[in-house]
PDB file of N, CA and C in Angstrom:
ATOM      1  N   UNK A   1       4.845  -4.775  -0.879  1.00  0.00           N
ATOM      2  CA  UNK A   1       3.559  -5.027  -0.308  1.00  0.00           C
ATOM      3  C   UNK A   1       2.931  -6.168  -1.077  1.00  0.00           C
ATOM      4  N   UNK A   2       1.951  -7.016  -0.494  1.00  0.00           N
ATOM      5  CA  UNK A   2       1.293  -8.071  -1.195  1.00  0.00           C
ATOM      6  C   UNK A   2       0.469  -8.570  -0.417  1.00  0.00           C
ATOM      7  N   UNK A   3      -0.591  -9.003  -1.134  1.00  0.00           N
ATOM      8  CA  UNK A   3      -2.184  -9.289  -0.696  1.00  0.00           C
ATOM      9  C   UNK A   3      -2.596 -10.820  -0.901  1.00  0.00           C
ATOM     10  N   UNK A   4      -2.299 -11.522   0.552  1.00  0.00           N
ATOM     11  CA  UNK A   4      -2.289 -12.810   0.601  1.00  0.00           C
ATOM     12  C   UNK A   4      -4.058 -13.176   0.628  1.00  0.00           C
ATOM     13  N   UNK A   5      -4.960 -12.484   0.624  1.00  0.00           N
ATOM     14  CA  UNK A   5      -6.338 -12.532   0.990  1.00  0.00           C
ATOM     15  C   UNK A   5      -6.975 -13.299  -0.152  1.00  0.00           C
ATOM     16  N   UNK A   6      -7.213 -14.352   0.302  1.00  0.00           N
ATOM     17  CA  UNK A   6      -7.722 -15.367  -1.204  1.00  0.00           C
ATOM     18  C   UNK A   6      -9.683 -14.769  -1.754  1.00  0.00           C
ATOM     19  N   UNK A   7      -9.732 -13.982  -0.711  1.00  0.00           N
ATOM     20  CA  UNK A   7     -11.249 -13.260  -1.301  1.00  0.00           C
ATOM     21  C   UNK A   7     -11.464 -11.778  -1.611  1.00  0.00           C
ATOM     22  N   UNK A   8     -10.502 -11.071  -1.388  1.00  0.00           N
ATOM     23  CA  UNK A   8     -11.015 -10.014  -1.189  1.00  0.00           C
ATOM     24  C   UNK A   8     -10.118  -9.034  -1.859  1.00  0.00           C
ATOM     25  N   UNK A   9     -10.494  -7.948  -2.512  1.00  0.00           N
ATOM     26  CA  UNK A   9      -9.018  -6.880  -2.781  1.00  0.00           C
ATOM     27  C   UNK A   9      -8.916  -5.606  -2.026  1.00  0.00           C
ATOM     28  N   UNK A  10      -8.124  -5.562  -1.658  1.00  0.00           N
ATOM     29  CA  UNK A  10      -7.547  -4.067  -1.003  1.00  0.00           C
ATOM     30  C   UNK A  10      -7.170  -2.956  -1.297  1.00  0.00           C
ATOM     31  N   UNK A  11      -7.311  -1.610  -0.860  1.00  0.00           N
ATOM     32  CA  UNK A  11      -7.144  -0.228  -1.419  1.00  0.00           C
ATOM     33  C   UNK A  11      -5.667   0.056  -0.204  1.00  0.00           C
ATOM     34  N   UNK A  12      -4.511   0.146  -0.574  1.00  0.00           N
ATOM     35  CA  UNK A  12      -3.797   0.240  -0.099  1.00  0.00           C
ATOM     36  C   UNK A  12      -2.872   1.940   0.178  1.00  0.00           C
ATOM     37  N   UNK A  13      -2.758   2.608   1.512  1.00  0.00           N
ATOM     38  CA  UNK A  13      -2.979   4.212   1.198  1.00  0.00           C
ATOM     39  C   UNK A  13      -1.993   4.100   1.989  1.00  0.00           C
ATOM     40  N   UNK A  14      -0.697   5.715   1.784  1.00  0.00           N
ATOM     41  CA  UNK A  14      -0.116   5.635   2.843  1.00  0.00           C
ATOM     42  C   UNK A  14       0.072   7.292   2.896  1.00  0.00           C
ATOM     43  N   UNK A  15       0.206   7.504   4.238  1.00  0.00           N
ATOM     44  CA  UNK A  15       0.338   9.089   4.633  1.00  0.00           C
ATOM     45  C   UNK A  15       1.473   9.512   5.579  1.00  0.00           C
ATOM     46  N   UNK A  16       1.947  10.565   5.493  1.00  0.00           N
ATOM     47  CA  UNK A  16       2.626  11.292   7.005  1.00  0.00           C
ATOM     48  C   UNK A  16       2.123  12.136   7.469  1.00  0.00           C
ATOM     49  N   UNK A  17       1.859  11.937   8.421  1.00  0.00           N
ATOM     50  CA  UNK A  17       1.686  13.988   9.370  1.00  0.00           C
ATOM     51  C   UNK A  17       0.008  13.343   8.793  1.00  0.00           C
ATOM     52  N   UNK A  18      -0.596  13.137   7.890  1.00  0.00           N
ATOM     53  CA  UNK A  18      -1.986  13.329   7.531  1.00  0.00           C
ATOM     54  C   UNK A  18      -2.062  13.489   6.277  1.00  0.00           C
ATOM     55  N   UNK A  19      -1.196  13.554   5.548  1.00  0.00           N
ATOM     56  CA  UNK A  19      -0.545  14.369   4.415  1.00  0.00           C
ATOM     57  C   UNK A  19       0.011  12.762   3.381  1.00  0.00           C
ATOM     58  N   UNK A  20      -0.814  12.558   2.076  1.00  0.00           N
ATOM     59  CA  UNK A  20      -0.849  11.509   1.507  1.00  0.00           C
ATOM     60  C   UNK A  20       0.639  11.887   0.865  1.00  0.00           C
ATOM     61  N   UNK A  21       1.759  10.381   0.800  1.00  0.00           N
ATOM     62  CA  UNK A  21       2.597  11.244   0.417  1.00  0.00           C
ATOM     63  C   UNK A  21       2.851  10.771  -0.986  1.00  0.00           C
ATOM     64  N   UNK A  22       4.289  10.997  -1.392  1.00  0.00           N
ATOM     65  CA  UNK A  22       4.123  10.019  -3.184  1.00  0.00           C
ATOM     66  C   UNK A  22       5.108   9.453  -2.631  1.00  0.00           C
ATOM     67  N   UNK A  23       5.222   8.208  -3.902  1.00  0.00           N
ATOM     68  CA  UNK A  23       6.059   7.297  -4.336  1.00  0.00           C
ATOM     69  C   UNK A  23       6.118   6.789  -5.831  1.00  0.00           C
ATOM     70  N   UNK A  24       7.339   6.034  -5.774  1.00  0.00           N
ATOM     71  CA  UNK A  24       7.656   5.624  -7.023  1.00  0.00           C
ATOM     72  C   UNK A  24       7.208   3.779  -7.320  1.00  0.00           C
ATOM     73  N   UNK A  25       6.541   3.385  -8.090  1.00  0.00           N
ATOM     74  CA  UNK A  25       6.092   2.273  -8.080  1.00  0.00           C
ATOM     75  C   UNK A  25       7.417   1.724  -9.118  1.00  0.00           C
ATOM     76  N   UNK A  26       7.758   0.226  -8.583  1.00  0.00           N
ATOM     77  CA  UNK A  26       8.978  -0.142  -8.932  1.00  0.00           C
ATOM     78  C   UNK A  26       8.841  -1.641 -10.164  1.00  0.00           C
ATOM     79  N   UNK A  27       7.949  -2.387  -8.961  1.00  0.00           N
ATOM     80  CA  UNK A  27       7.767  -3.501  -9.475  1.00  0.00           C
ATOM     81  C   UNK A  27       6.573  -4.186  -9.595  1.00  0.00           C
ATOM     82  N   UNK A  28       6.080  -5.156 -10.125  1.00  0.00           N
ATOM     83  CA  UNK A  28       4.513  -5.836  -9.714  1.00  0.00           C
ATOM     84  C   UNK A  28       4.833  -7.587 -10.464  1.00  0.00           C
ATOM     85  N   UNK A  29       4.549  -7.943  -8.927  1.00  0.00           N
ATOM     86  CA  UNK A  29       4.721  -9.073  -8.882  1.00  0.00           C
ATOM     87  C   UNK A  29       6.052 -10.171  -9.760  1.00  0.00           C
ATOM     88  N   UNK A  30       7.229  -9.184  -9.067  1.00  0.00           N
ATOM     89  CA  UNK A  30       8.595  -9.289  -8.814  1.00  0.00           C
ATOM     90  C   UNK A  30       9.128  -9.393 -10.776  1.00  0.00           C
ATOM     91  N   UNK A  31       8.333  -8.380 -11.165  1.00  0.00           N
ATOM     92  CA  UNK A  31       9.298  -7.802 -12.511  1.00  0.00           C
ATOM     93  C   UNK A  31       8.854  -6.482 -12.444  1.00  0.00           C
ATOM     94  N   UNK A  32       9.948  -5.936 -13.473  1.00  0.00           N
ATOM     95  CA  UNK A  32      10.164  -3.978 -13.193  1.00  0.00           C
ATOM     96  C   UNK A  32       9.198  -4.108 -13.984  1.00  0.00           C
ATOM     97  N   UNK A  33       8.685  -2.762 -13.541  1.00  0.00           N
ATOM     98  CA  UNK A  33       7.588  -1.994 -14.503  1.00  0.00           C
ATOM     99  C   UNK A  33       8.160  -1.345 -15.617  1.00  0.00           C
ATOM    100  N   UNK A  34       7.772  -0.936 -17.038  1.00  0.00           N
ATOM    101  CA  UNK A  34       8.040  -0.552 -18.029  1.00  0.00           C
ATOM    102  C   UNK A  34       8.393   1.302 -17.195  1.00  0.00           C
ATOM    103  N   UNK A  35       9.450   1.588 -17.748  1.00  0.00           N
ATOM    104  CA  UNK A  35      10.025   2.705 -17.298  1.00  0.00           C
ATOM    105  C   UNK A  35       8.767   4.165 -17.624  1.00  0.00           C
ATOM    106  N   UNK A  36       7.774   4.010 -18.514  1.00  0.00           N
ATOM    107  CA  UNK A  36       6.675   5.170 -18.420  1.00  0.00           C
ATOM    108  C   UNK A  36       5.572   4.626 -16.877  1.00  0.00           C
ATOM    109  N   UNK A  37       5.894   3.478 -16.456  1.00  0.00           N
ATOM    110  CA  UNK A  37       4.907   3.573 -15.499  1.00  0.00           C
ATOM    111  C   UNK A  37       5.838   3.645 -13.846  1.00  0.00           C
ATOM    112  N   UNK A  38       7.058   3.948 -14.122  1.00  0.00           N
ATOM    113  CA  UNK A  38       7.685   4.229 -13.088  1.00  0.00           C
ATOM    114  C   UNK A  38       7.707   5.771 -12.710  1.00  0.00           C
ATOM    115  N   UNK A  39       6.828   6.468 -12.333  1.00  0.00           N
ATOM    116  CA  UNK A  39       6.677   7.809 -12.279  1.00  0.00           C
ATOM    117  C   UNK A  39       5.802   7.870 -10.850  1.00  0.00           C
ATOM    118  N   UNK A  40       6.399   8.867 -10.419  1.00  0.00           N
ATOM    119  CA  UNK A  40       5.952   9.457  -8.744  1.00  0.00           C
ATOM    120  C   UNK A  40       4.749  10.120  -9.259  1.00  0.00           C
ATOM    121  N   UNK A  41       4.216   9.434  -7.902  1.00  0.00           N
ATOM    122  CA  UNK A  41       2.625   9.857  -7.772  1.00  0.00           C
ATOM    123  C   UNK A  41       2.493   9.548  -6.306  1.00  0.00           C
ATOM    124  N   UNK A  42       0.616   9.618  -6.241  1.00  0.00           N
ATOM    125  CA  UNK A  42       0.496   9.304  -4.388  1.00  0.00           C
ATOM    126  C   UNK A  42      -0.077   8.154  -4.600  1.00  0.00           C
ATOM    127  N   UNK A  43       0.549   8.305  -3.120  1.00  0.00           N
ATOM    128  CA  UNK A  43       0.354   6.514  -2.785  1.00  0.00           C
ATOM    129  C   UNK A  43      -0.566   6.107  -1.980  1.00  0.00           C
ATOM    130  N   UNK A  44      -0.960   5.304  -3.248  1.00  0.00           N
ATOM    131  CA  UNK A  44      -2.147   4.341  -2.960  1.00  0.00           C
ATOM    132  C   UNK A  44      -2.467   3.782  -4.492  1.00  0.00           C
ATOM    133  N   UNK A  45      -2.736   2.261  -3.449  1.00  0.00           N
ATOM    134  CA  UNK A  45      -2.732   1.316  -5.227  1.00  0.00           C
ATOM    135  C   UNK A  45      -3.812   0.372  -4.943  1.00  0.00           C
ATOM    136  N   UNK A  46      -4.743  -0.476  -5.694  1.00  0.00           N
ATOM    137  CA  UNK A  46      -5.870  -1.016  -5.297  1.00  0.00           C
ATOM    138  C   UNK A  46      -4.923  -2.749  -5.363  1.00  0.00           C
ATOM    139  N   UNK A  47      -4.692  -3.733  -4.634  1.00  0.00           N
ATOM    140  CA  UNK A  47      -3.843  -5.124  -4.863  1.00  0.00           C
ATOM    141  C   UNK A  47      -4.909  -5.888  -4.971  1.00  0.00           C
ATOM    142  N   UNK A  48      -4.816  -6.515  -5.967  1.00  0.00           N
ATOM    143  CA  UNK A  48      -5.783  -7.781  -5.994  1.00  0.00           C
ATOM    144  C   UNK A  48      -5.023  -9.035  -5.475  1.00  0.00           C
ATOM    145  N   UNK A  49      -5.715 -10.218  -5.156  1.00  0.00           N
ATOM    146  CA  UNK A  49      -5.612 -11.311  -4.760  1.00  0.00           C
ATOM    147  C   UNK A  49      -4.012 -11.674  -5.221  1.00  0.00           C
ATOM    148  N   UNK A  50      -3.024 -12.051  -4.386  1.00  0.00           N
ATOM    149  CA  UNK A  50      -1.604 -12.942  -4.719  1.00  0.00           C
ATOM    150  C   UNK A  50      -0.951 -11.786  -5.544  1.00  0.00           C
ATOM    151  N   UNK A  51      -0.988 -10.171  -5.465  1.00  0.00           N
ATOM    152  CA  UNK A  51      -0.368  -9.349  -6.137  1.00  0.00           C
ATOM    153  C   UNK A  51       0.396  -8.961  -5.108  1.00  0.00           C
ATOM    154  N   UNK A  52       1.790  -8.598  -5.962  1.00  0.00           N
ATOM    155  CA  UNK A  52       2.781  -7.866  -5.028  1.00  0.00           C
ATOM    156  C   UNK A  52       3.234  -6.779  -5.984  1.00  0.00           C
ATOM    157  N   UNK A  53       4.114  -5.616  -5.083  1.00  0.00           N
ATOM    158  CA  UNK A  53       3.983  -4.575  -5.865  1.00  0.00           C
ATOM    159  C   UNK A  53       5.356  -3.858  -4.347  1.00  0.00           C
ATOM    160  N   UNK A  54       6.299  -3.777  -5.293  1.00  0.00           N
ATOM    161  CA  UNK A  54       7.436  -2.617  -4.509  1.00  0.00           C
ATOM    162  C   UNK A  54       7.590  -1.454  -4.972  1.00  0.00           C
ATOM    163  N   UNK A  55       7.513  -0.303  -3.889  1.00  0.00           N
ATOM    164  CA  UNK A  55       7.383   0.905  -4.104  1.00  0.00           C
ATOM    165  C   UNK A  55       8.690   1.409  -3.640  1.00  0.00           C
ATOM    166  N   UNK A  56       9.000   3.021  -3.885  1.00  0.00           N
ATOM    167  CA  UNK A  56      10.217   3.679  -3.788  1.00  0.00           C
ATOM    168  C   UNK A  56       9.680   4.886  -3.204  1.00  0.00           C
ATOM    169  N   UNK A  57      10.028   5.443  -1.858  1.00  0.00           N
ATOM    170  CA  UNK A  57      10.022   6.880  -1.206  1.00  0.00           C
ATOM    171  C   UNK A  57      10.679   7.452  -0.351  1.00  0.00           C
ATOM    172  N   UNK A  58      10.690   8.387  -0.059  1.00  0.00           N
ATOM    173  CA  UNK A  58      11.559   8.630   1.062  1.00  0.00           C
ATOM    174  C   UNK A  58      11.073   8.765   2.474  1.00  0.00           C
ATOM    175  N   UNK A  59      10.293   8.978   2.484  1.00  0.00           N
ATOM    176  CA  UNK A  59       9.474   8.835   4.317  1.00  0.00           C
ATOM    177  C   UNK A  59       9.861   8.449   4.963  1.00  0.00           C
ATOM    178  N   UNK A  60      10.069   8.738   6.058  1.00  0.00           N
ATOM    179  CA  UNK A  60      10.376   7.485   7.520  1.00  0.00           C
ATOM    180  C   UNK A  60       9.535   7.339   8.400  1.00  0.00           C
ATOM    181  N   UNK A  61       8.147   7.778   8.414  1.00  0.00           N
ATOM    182  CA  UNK A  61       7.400   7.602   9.519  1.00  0.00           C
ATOM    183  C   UNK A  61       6.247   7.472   8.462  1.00  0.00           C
ATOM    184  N   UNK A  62       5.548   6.605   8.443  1.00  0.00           N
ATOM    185  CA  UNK A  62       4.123   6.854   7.523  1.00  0.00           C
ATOM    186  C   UNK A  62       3.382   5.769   8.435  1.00  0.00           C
ATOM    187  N   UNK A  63       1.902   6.440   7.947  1.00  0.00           N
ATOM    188  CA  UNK A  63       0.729   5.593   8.424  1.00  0.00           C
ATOM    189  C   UNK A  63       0.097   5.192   7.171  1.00  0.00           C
ATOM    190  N   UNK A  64      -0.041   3.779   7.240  1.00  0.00           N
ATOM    191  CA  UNK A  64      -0.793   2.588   5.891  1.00  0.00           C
ATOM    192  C   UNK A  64      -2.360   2.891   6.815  1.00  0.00           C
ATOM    193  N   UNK A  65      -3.141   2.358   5.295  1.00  0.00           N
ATOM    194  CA  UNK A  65      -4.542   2.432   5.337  1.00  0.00           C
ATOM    195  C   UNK A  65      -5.080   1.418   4.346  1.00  0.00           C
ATOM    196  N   UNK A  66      -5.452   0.378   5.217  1.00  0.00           N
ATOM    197  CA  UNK A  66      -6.031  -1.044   3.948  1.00  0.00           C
ATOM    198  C   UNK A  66      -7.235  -0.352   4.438  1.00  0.00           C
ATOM    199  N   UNK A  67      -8.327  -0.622   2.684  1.00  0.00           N
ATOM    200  CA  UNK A  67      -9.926  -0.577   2.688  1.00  0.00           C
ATOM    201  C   UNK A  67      -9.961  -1.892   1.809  1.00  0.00           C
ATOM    202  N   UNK A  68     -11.006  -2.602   2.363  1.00  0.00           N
ATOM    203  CA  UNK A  68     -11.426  -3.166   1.685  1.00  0.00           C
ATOM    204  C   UNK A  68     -12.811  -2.895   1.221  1.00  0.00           C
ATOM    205  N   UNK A  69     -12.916  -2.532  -0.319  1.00  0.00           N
ATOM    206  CA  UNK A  69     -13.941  -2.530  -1.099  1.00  0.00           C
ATOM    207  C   UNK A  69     -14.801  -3.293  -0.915  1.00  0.00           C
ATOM    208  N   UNK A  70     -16.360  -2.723  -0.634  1.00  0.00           N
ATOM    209  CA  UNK A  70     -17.695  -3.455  -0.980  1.00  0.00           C
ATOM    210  C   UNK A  70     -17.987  -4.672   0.129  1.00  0.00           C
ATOM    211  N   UNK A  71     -16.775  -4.427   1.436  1.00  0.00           N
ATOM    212  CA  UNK A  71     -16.483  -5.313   2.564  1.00  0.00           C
ATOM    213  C   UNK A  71     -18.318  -5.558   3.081  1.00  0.00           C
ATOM    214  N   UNK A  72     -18.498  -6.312   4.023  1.00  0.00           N
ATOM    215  CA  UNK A  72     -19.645  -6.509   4.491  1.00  0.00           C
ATOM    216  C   UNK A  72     -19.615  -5.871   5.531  1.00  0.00           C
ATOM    217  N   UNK A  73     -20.752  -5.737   6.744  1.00  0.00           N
ATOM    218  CA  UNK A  73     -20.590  -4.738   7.591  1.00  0.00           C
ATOM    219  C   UNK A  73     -20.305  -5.245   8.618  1.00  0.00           C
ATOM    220  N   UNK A  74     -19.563  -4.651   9.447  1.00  0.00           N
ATOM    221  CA  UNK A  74     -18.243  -5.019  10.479  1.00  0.00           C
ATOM    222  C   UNK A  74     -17.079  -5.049  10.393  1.00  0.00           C
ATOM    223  N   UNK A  75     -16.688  -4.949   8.785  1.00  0.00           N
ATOM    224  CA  UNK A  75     -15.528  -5.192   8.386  1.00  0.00           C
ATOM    225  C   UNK A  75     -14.978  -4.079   8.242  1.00  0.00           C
ATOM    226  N   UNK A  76     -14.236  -3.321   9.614  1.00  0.00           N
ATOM    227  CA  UNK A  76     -13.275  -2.101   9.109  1.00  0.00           C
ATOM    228  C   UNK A  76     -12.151  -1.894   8.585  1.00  0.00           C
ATOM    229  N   UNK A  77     -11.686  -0.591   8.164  1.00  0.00           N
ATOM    230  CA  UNK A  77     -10.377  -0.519   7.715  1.00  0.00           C
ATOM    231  C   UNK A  77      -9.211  -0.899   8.681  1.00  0.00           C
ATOM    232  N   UNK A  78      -8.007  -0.772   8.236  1.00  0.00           N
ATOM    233  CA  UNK A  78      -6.929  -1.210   9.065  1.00  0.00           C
ATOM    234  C   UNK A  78      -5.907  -0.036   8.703  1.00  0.00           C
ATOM    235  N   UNK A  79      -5.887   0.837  10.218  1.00  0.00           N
ATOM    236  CA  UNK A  79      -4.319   1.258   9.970  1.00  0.00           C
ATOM    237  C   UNK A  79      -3.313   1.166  10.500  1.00  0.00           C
ATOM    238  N   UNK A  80      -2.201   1.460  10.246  1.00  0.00           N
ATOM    239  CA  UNK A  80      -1.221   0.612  10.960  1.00  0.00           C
ATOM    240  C   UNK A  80      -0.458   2.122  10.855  1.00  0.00           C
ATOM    241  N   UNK A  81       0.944   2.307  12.002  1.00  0.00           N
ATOM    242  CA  UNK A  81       2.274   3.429  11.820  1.00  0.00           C
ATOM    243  C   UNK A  81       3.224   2.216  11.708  1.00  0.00           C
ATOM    244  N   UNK A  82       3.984   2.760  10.669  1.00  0.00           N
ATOM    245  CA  UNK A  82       5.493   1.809   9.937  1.00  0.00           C
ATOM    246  C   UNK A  82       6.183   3.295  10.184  1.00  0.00           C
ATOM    247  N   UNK A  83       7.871   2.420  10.579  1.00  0.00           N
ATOM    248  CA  UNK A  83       8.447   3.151  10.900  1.00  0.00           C
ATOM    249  C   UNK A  83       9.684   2.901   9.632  1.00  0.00           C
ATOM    250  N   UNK A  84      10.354   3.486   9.105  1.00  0.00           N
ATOM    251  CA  UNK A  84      11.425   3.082   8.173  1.00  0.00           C
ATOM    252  C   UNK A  84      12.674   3.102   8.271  1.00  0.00           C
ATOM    253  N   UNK A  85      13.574   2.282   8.382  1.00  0.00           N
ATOM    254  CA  UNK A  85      14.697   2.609   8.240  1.00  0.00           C
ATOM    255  C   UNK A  85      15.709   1.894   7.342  1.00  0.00           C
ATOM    256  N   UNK A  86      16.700   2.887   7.046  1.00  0.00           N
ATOM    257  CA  UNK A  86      18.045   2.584   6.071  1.00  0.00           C
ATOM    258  C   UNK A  86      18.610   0.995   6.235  1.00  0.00           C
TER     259      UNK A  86
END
């Protein structure tokens, strides 16, 4: 995932069924993470500006949820269904 938005940062969420699920955070901004911060948790990560960040799960059907923080008004969230495959 990565946040091309030259103003703004994003709260990045993902769920199945409704149901937030976990993942394993891998990389940020295309080097591994130190092996204590590679640990399953739920997912959702806040990306700032030109950050990228690869995650690890098993899901195959999830729904993403961008917020953008402190947005002005009109500006809603975005969700999207990703479908996954092998």
């Amino acid at each position: 995932m990565f946040n091309i938005n030259s103003e703004n940062n994003m709260i990045f969420t993902l769920s199945a069924n409704s149901t937030p699920i976990l993942w394993k955070p891998l990389t940020k901004d295309g080097f591994d993470l130190p092996p204590a911060q590679q640990h399953v948790q739920p997912a959702s990560v806040r990306v700032f500006q030109n950050e990228t960040y690869d995650f690890e799960s098993s899901a195959d059907v999830l729904r993403a949820r961008i917020t953008v923080p402190n947005a002005p008004p009109g500006v809603d969230d975005v969700s999207l269904q990703l479908r996954v495959r092998p």
